[in-house]
Protein backbone atom coordinates (compact mmCIF):
# COMPACT_ATOMS: atom_id res chain seq x y z
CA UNK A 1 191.03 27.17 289.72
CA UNK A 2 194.69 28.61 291.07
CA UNK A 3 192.76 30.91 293.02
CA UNK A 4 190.86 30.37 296.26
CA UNK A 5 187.62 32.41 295.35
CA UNK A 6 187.97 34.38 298.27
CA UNK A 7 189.94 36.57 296.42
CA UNK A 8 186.99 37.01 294.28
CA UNK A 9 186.51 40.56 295.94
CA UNK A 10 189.67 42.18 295.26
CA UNK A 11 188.55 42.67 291.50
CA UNK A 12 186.46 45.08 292.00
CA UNK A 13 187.26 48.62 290.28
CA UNK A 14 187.70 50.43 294.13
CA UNK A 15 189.64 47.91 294.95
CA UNK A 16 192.05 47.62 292.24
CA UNK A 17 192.35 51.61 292.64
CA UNK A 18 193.19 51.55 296.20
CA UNK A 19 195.74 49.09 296.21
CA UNK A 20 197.66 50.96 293.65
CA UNK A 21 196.91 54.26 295.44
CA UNK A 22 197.91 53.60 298.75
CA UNK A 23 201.33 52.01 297.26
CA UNK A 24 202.04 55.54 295.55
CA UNK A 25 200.59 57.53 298.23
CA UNK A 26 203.26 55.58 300.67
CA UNK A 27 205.97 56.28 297.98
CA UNK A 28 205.20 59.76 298.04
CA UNK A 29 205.89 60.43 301.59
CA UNK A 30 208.23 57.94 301.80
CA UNK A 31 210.60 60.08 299.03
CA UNK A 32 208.95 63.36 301.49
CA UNK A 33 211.02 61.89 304.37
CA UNK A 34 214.30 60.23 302.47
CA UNK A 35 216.09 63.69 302.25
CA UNK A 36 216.04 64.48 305.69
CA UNK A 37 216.46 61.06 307.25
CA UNK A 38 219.46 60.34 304.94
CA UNK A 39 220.79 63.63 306.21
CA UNK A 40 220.43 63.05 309.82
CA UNK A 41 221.39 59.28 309.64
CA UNK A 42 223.55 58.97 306.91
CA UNK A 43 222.76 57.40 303.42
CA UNK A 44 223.90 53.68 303.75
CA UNK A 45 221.71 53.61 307.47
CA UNK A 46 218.92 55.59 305.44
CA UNK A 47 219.02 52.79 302.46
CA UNK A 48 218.57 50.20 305.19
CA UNK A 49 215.91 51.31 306.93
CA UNK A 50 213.68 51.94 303.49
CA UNK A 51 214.65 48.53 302.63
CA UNK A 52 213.38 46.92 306.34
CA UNK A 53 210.35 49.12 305.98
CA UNK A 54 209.76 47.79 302.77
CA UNK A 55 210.06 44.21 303.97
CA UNK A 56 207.84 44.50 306.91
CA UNK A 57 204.93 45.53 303.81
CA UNK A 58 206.04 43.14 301.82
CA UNK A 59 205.07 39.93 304.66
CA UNK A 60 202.11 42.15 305.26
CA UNK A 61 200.69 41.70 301.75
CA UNK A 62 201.77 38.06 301.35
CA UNK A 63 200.45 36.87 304.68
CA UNK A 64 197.41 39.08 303.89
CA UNK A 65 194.29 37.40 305.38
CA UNK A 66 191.82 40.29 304.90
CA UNK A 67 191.65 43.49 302.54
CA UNK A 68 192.74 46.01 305.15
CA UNK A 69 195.89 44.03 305.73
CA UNK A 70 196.68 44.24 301.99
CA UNK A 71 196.46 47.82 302.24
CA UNK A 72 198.30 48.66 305.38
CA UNK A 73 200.87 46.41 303.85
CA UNK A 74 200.44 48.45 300.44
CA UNK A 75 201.15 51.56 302.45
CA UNK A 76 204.14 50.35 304.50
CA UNK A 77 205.83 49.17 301.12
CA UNK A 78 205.01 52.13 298.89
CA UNK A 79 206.73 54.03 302.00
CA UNK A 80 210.14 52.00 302.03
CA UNK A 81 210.08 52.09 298.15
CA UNK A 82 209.68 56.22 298.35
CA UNK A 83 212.67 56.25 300.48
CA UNK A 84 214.59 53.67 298.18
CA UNK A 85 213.73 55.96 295.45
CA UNK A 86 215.13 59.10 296.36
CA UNK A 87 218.18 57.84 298.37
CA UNK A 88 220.30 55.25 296.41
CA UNK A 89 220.39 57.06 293.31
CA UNK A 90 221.84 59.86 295.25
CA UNK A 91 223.95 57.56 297.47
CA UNK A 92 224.90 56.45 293.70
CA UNK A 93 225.77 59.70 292.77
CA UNK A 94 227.91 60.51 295.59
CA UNK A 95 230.06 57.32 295.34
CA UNK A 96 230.56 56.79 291.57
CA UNK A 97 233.85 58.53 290.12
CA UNK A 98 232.68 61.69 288.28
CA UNK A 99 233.43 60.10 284.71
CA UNK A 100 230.87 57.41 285.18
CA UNK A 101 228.12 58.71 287.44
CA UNK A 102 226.10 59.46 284.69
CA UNK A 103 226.20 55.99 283.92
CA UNK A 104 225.66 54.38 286.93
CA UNK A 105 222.57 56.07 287.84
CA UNK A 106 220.89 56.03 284.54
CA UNK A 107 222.13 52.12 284.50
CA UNK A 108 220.10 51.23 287.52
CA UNK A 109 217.07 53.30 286.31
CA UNK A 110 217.30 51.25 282.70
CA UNK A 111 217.00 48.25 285.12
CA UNK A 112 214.18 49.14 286.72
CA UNK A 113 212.59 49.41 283.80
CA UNK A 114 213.90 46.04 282.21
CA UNK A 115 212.57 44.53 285.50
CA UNK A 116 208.98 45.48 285.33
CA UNK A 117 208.82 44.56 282.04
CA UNK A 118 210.36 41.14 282.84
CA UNK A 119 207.45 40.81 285.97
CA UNK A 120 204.95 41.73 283.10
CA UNK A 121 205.70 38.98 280.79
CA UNK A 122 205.69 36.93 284.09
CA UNK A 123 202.31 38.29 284.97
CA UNK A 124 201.08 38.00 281.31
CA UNK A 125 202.12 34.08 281.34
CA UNK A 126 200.42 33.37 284.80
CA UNK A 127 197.15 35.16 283.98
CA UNK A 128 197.20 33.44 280.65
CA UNK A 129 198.03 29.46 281.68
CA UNK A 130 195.89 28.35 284.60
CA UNK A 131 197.76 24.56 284.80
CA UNK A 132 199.29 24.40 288.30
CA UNK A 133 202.57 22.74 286.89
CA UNK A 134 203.35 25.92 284.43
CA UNK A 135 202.56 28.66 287.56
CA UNK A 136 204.21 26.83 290.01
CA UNK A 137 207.06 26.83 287.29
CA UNK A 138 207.13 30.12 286.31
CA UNK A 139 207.09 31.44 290.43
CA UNK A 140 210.25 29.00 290.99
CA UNK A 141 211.57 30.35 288.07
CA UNK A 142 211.06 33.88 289.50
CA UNK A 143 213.14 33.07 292.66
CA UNK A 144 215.85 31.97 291.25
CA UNK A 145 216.38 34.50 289.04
């Protein structure tokens, strides 16, 4: 088993609907606060602090030892992501030479997109082989790319 079965409860249906709630319900006031805290303290400072805030909820979730730590680290990521979100697209915008900013930002959405469905094949391949050699594999393979 990869699993230590205490993680048995996190498959109920509440569960699964809470952690991806309180992720979204972070990003959505974390893109609520990105306009005026870019304003006040200027884009690049504004991109840093979403990306701290999102690393902070990020080591809450891995070093999650009970469920309420996953979700107050769900929270504190979704809220870094929601200012990532609405800040370095414009911060993209604002940069870029007029005759590529089109470009640029719909680039970096395109790789959003090629990067969750990357993670999903990940995902698919981990849920699918249970040896230890292939996951271990496939997460070292994840870092370095």
């Amino acid at each position: 088993m990869p699993f230590p079965p205490t993680y048995a409860v996190l498959t109920t249906d509440f569960s699964s609907g809470a952690i991806v709630a309180l992720f979204t319900g972070g990003g959505f006031f974390g893109a609520f606060i990105a306009g005026p805290v870019g304003d006040w303290l200027g884009r690049r400072l504004a991109i840093l602090i979403g990306a701290v805030i999102f690393c902070l909820g990020g080591a809450l979730q891995t070093g999650a030892q009970g469920i309420s730590y996953l979700y107050s680290g769900r929270v504190i990521a979704g809220l870094g992501v929601g200012i990532l979100v609405m800040i370095v697209p414009m911060y993209q915008a604002e940069i870029a030479h007029p005759s590529i900013r089109g470009r640029i930002t719909g680039l970096q959405q395109f790789m959003l997109g090629i990067g969750a469905a990357v993670a999903s094949k990940f995902f698919y391949a981990l849920a699918i082989y249970t040896s230890d050699i292939f996951q271990h594999g496939l997460f070292m393979a994840q870092i370095f790319i």
